[in-house]
N, C-alpha and C. Protein backbone atom coordinates (compact mmCIF):
# COMPACT_ATOMS: atom_id res chain seq x y z
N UNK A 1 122.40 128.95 100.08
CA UNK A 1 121.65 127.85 100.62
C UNK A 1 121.75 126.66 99.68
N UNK A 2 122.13 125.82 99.95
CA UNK A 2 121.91 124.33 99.69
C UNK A 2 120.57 123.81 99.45
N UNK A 3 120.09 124.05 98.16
CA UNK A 3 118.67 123.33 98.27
C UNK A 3 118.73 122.09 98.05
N UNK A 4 119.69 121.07 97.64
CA UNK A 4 119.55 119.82 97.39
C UNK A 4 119.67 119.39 99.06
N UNK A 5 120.19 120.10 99.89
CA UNK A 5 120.67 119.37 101.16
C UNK A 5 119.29 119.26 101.68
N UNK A 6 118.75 120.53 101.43
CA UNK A 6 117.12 120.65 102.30
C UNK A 6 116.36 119.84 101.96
N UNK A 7 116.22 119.51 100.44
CA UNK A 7 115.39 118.61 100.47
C UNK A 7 115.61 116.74 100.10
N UNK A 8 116.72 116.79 100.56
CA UNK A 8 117.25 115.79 100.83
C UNK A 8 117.10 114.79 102.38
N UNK A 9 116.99 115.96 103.24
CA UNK A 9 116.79 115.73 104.64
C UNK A 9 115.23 115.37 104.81
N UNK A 10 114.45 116.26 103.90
CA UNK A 10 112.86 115.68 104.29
C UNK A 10 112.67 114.18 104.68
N UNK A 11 111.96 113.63 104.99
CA UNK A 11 111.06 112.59 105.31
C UNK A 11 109.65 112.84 104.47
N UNK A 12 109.56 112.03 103.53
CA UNK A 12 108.20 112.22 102.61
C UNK A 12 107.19 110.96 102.45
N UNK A 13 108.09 110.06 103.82
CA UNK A 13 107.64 108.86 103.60
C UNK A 13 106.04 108.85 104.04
N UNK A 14 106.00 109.51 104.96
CA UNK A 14 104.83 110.06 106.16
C UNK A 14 103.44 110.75 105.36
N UNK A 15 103.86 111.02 103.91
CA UNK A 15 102.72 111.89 103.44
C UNK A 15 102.74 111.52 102.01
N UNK A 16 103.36 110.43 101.77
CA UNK A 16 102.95 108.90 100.59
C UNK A 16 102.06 109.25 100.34
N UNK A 17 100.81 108.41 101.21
CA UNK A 17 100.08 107.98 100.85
C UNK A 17 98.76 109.24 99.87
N UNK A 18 99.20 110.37 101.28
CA UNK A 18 98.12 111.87 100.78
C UNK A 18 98.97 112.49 99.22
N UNK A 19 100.04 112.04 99.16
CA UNK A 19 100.21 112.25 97.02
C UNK A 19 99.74 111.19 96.68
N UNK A 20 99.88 110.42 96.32
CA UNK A 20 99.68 109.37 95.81
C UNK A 20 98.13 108.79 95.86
N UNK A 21 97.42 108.96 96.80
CA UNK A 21 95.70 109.17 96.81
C UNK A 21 95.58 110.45 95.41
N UNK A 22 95.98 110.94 95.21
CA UNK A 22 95.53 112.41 94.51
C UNK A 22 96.02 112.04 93.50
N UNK A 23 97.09 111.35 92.91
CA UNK A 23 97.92 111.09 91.61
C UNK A 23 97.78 110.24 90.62
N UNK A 24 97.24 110.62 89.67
CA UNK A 24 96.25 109.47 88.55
C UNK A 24 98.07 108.85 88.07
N UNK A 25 97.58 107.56 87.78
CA UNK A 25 98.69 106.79 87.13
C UNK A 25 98.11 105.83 85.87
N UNK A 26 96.62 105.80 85.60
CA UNK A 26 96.40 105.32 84.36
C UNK A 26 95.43 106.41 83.31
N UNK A 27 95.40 105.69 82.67
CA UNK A 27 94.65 106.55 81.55
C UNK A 27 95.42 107.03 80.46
N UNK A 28 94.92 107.76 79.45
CA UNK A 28 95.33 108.17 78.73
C UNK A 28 96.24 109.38 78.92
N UNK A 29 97.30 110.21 77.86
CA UNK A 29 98.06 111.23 78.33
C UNK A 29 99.66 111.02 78.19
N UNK A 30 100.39 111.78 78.72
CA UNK A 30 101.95 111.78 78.78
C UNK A 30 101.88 110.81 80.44
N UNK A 31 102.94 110.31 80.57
CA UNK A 31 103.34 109.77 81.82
C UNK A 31 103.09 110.70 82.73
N UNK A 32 102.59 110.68 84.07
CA UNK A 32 102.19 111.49 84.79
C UNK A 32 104.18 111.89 85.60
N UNK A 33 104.83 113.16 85.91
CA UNK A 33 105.54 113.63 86.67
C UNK A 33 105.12 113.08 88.67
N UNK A 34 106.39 112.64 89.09
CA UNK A 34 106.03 112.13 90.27
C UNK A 34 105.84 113.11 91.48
N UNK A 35 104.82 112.72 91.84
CA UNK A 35 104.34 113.47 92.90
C UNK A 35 105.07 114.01 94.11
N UNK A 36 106.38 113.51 94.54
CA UNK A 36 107.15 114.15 95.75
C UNK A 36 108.27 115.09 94.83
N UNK A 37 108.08 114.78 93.40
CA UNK A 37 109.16 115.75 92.61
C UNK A 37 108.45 117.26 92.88
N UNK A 38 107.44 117.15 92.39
CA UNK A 38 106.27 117.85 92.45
C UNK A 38 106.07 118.94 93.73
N UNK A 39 106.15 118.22 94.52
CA UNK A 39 106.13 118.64 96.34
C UNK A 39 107.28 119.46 96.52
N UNK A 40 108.68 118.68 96.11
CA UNK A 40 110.00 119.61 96.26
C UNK A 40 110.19 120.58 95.72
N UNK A 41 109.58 120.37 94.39
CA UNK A 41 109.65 121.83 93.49
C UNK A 41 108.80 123.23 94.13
N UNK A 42 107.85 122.32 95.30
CA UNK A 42 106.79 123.97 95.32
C UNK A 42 107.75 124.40 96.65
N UNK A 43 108.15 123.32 97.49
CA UNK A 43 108.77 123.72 98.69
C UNK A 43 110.22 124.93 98.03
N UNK A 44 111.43 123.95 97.19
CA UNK A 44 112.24 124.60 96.25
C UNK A 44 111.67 126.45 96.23
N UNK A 45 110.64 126.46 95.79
CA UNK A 45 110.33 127.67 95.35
C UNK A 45 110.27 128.70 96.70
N UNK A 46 109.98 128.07 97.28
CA UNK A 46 110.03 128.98 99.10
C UNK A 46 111.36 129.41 99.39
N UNK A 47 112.15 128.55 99.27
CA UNK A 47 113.60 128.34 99.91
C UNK A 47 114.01 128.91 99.49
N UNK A 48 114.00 129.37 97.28
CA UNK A 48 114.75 130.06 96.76
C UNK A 48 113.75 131.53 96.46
N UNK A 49 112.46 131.66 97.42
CA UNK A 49 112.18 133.10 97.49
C UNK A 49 111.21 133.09 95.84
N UNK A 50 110.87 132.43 94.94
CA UNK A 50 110.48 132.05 93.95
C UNK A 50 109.28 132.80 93.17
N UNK A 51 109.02 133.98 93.20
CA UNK A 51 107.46 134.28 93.24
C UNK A 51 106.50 133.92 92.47
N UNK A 52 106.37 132.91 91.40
CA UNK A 52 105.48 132.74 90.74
C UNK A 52 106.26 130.87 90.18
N UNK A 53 104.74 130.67 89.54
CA UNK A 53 104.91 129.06 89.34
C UNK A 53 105.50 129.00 87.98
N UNK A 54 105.42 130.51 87.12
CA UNK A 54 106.07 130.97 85.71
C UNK A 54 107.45 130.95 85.90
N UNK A 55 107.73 131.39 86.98
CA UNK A 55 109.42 131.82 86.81
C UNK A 55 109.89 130.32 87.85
N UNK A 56 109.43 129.44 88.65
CA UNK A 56 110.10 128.19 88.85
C UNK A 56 110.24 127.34 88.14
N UNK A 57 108.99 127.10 87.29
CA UNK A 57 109.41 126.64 85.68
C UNK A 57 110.45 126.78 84.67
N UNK A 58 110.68 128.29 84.79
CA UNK A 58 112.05 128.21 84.27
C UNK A 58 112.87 128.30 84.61
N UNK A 59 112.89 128.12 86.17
CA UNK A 59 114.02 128.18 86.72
C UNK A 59 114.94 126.37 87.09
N UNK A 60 113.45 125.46 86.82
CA UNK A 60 113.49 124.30 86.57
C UNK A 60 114.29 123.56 85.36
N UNK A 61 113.86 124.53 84.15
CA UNK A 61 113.86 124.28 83.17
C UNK A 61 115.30 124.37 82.35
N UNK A 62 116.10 125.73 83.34
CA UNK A 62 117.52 126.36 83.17
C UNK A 62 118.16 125.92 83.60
N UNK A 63 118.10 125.34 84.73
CA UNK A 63 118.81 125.14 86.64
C UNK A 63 119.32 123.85 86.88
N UNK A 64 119.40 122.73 85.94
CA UNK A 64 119.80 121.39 86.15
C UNK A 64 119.84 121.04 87.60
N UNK A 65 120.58 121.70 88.30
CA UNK A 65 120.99 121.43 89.80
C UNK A 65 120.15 121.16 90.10
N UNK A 66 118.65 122.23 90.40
CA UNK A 66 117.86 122.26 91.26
C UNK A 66 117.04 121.74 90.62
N UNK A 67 116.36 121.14 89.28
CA UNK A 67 116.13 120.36 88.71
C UNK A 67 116.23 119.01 88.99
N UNK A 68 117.32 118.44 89.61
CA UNK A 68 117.70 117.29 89.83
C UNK A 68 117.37 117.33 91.25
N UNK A 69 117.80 118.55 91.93
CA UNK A 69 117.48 118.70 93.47
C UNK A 69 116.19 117.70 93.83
N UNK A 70 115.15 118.21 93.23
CA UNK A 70 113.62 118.14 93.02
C UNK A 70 113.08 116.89 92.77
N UNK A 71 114.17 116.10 91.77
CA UNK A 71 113.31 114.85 91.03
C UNK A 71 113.54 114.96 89.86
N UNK A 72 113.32 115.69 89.39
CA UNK A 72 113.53 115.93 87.74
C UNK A 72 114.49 115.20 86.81
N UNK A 73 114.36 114.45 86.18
CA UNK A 73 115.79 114.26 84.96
C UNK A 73 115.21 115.12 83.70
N UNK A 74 114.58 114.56 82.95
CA UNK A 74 114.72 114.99 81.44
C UNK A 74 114.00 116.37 81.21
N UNK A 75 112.58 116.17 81.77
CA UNK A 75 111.33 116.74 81.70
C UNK A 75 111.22 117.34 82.65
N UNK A 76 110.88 118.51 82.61
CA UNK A 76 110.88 119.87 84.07
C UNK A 76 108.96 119.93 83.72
N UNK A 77 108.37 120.80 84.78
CA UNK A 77 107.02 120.69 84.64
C UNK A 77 106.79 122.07 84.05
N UNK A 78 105.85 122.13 83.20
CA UNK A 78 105.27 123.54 82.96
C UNK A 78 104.67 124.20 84.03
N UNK A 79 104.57 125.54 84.03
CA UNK A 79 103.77 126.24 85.32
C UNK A 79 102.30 125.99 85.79
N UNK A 80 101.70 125.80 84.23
CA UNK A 80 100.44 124.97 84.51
C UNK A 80 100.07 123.92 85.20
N UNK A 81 101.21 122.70 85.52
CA UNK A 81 101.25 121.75 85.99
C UNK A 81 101.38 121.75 87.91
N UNK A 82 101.89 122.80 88.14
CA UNK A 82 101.76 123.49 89.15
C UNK A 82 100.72 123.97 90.33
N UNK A 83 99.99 124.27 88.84
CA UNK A 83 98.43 124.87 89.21
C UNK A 83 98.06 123.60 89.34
N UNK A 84 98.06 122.69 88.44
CA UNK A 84 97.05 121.45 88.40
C UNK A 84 97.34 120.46 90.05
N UNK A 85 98.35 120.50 90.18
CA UNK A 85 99.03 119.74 91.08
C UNK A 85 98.59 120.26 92.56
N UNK A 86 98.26 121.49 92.84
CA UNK A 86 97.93 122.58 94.10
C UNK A 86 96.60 121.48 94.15
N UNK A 87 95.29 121.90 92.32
CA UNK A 87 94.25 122.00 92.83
C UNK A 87 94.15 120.05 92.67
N UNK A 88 94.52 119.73 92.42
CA UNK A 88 94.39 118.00 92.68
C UNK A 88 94.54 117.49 94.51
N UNK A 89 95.22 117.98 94.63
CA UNK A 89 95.87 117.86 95.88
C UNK A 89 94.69 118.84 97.47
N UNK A 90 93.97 119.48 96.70
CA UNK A 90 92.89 120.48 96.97
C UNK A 90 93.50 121.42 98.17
N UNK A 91 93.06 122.59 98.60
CA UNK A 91 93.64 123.59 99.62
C UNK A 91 93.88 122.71 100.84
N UNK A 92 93.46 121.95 101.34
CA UNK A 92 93.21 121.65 103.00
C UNK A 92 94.72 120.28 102.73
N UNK A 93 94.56 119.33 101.84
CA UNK A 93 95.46 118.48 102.00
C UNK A 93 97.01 118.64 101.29
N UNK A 94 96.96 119.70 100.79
CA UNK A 94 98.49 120.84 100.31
C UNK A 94 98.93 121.62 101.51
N UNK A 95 97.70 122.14 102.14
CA UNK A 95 98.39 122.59 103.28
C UNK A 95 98.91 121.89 104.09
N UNK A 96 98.41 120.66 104.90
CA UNK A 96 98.96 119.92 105.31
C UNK A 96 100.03 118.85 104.86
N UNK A 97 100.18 118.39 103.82
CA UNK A 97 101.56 117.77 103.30
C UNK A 97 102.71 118.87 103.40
N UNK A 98 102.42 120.07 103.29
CA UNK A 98 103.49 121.29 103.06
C UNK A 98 103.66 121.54 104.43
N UNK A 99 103.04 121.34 105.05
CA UNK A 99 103.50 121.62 106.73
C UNK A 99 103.77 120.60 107.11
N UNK A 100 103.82 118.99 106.87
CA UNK A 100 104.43 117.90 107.31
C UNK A 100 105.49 117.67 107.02
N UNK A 101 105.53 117.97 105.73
CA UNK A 101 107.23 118.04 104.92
C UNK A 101 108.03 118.72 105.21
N UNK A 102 107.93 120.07 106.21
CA UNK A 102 108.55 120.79 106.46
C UNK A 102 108.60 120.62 107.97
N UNK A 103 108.11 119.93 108.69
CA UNK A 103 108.06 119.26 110.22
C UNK A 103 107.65 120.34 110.79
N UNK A 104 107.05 121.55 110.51
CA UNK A 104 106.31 122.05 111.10
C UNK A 104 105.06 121.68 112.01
């Protein structure tokens, strides 16, 4: 499977605004990782069967391809960031960006 093709084809224009409501961009901290990188990486993890947010991390972290697939250049996300990103995004509006992105 082609994961750069898959998520290449998305349309993420449609569910902007619901990352980007959720995505702090000031304050103190490291530069925040962008939010549709973020999105591809959890979808990524479906596609490639992925079972945990530990092992897409390093599979991020190893994988340049799919790394880049995603968004990524330099900096891959820790697994923690993962977690943080689910609960920012809270259960009800993850589910729905993840089922819009996928045109379900």
């Amino acid at each position: 499977m082609n994961v750069k093709r898959v998520l290449d084809s998305l349309n993420l224009d449609q569910i902007h605004t619901d990352l980007a409501n959720h995505h702090h961009t000031e304050g103190s901290g490291r530069t925040p990782l962008k939010p549709h990188a973020m999105l591809k990486a959890q979808l990524s993890k479906h596609l490639l069967r992925i079972p945990s947010d530990r092992r897409l991390s390093l599979r991020l972290k190893h994988d340049h391809k799919t790394a880049r697939a995603c968004g990524f250049r330099r900096r891959t996300p820790s697994h923690g960031l993962f977690t943080q990103f689910r609960h920012r995004l809270g259960e009800e509006t993850y589910s729905r960006v993840s089922k819009d992105s996928r045109g379900c």
